[in-house]
Protein backbone atom coordinates (compact mmCIF):
# COMPACT_ATOMS: atom_id res chain seq x y z
CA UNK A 1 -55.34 29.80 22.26
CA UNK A 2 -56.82 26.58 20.45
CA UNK A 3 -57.83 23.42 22.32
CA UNK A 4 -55.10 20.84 21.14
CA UNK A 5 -57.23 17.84 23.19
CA UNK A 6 -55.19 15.45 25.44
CA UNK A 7 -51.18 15.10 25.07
CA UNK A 8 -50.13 11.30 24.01
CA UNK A 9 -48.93 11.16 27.64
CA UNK A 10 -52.08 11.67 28.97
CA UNK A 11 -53.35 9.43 26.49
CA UNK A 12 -51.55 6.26 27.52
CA UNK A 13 -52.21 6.83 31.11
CA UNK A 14 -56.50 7.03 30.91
CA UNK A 15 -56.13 4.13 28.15
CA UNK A 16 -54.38 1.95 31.15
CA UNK A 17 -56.77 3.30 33.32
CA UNK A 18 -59.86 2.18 31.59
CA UNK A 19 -58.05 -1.47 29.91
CA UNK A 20 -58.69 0.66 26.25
CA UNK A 21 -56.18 -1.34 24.09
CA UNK A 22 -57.65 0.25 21.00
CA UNK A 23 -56.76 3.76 22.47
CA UNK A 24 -53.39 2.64 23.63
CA UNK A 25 -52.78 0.95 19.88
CA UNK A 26 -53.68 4.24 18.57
CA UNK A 27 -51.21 6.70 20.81
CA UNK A 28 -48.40 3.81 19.95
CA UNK A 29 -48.59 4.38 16.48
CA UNK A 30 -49.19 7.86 16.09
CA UNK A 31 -45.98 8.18 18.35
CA UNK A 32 -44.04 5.85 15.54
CA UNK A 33 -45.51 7.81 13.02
CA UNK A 34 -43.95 10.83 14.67
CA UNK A 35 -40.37 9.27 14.83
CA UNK A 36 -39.25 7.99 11.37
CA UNK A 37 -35.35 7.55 12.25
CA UNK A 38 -36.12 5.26 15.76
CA UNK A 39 -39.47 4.84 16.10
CA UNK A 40 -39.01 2.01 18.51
CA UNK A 41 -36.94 4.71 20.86
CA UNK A 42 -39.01 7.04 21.00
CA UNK A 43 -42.67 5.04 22.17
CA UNK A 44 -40.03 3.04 24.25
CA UNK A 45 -38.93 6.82 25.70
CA UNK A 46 -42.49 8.74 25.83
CA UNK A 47 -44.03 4.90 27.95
CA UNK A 48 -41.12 5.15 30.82
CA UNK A 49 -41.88 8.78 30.92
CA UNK A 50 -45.27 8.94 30.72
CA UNK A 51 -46.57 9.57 35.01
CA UNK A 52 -49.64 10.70 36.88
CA UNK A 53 -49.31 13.27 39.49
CA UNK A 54 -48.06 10.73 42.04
CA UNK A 55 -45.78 9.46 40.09
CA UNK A 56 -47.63 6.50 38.54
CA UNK A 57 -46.32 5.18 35.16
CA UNK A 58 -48.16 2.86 33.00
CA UNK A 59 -47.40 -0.30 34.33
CA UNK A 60 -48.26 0.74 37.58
CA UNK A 61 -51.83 2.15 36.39
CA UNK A 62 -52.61 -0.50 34.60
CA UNK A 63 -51.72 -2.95 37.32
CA UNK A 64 -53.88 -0.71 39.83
CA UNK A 65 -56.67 -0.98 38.11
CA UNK A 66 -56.29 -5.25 36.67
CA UNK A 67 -56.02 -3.96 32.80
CA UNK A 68 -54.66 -6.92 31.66
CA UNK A 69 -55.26 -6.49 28.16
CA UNK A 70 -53.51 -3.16 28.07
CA UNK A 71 -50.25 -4.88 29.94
CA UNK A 72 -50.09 -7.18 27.53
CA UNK A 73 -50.09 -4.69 24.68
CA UNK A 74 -47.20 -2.40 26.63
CA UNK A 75 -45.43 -5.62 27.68
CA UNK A 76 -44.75 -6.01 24.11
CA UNK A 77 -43.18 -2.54 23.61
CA UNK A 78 -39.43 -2.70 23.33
CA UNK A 79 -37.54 -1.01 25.60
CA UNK A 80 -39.97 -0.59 28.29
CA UNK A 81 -39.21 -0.46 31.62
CA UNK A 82 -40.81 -2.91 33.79
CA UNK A 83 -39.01 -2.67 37.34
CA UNK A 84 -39.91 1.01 38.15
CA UNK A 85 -40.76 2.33 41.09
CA UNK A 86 -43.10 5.08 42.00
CA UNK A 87 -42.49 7.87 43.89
CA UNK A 88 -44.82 7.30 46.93
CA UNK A 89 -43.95 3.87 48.02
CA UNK A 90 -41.39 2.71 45.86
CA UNK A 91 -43.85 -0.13 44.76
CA UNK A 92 -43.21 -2.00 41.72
CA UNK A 93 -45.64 -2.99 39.06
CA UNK A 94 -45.90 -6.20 40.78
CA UNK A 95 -46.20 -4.46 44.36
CA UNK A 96 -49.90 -2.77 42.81
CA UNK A 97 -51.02 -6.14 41.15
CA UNK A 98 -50.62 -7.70 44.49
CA UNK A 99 -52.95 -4.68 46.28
CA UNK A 100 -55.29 -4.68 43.12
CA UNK A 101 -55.88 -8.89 43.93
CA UNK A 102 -55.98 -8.10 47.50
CA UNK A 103 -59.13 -5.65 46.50
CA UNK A 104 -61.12 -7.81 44.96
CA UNK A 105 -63.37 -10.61 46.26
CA UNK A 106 -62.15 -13.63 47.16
CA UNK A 107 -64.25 -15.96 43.86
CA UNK A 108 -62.25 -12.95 42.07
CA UNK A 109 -58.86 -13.97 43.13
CA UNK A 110 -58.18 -16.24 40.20
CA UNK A 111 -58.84 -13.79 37.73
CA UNK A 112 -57.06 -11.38 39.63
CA UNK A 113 -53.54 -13.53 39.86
CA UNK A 114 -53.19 -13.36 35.97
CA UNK A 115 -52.53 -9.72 36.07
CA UNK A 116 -49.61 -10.97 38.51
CA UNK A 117 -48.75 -14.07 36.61
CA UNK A 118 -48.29 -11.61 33.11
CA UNK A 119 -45.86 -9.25 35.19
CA UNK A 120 -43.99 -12.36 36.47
CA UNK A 121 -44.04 -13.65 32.37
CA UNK A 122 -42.67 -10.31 31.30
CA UNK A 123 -39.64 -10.63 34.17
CA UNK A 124 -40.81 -8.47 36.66
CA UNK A 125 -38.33 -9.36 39.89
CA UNK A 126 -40.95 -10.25 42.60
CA UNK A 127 -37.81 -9.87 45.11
CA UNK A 128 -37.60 -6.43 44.66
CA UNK A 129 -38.56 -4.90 47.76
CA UNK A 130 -41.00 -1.03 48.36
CA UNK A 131 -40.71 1.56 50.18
CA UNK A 132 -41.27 -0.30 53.62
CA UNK A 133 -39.12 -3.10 53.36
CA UNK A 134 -41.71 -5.71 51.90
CA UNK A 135 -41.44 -7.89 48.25
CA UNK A 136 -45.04 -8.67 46.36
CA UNK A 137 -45.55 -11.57 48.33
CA UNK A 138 -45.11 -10.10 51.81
CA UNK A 139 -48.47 -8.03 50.50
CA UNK A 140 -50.41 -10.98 49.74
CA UNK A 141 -53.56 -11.65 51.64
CA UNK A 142 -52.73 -14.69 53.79
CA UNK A 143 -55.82 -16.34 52.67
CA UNK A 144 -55.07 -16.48 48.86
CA UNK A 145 -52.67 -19.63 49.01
CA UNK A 146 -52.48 -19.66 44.68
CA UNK A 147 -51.05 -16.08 44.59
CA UNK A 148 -48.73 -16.62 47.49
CA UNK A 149 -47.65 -19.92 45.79
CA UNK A 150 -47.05 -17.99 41.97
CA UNK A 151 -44.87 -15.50 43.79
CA UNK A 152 -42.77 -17.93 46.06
CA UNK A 153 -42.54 -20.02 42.44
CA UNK A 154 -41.45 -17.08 40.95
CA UNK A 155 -38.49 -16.15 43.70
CA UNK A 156 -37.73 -19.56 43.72
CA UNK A 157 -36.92 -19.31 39.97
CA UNK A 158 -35.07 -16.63 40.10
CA UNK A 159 -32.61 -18.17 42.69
CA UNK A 160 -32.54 -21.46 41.09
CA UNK A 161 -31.90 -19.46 38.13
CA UNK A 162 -28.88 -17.77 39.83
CA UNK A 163 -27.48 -21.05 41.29
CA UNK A 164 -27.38 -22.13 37.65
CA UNK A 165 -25.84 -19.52 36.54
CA UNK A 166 -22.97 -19.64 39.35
CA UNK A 167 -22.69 -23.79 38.19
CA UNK A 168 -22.19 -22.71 34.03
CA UNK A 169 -19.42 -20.31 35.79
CA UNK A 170 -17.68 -22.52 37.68
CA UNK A 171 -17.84 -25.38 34.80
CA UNK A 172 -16.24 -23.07 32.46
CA UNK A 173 -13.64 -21.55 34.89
CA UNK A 174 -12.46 -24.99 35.29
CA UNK A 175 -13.74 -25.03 39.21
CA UNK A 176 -16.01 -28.03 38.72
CA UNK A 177 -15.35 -31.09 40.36
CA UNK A 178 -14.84 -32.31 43.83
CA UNK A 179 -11.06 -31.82 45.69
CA UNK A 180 -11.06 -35.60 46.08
CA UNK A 181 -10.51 -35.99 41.79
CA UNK A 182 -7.22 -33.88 42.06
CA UNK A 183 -4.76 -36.52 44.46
């Protein structure tokens, strides 16, 4: 039997291991090369797909281990999937940047929130909620005020976003408008 080297899968997940963007860009368009009809499809297919052992995929690797260079080369993948969950605790990309901040020092924290703040860019929902109830910010350290602040910002957002959205509806379902206009 001949040694074929590492599958694309496994691939992707040491390049968002190790923040290797070159290695990533390399799997991404071998896979395109691969697919001629929907080449778009199929990197968007093998990236959602693409797991450790735990259950892992490639947004949560590379948020475990702060490879922000390599989430903002699969960020810009169509298609890809950036609410999963894993299988252990049902975190969210966002759920493992919050514990990879939380690791690191505290003159480290800065650094540390961008890998948040690029999930939060991207759309990742930091109300989504793991395995034991909690959202990204219930895992913050209480000490880092800035990342606590980005995530409440970023659930604020969101819910102003929805109120808005409820306003447009009413507007256009002719619902605007106090009771006191019709006499």
């Amino acid at each position: 039997m001949a040694d074929e080297g590492a599958s694309p899968r496994e691939l992707i997940l040491e390049a968002c291991r190790r923040n290797n963007t070159s290695l990533l860009e390399d799997v991404i368009a071998s896979l395109s090369h691969s697919s001629p009809s929907s080449p778009e499809v199929f990197v968007a297919k093998t990236l959602n797909e693409a797991q450790d052992g735990i259950g892992n995929g490639v947004l949560h690797i590379a948020a475990s281990y702060g490879s922000y260079e390599v989430l903002d080369v699969l960020l810009d993948q169509a298609g890809l999937e950036i609410d999963g969950f894993d299988r252990m605790e049902r975190d969210t990309p966002l759920h493992k940047a919050v514990r990879f901040v939380n690791g690191l020092e505290r003159g480290e924290w800065e650094a540390g929130a961008a890998i948040v703040e690029i999930l939060l860019d991207a759309g990742c929902d930091p109300r989504l909620r793991n395995k034991a109830k909690l959202r990204p910010l219930d895992l913050v350290d209480p000490r880092n005020t800035e990342l606590r602040a980005i995530l409440q910002k970023a659930e604020f957002a969101i819910a102003a976003g929805d109120d808005m959205v409820n306003e447009d509806e009413e507007e256009e379902n002719g619902a605007a408008g106090s009771a006191s206009d019709s006499d």
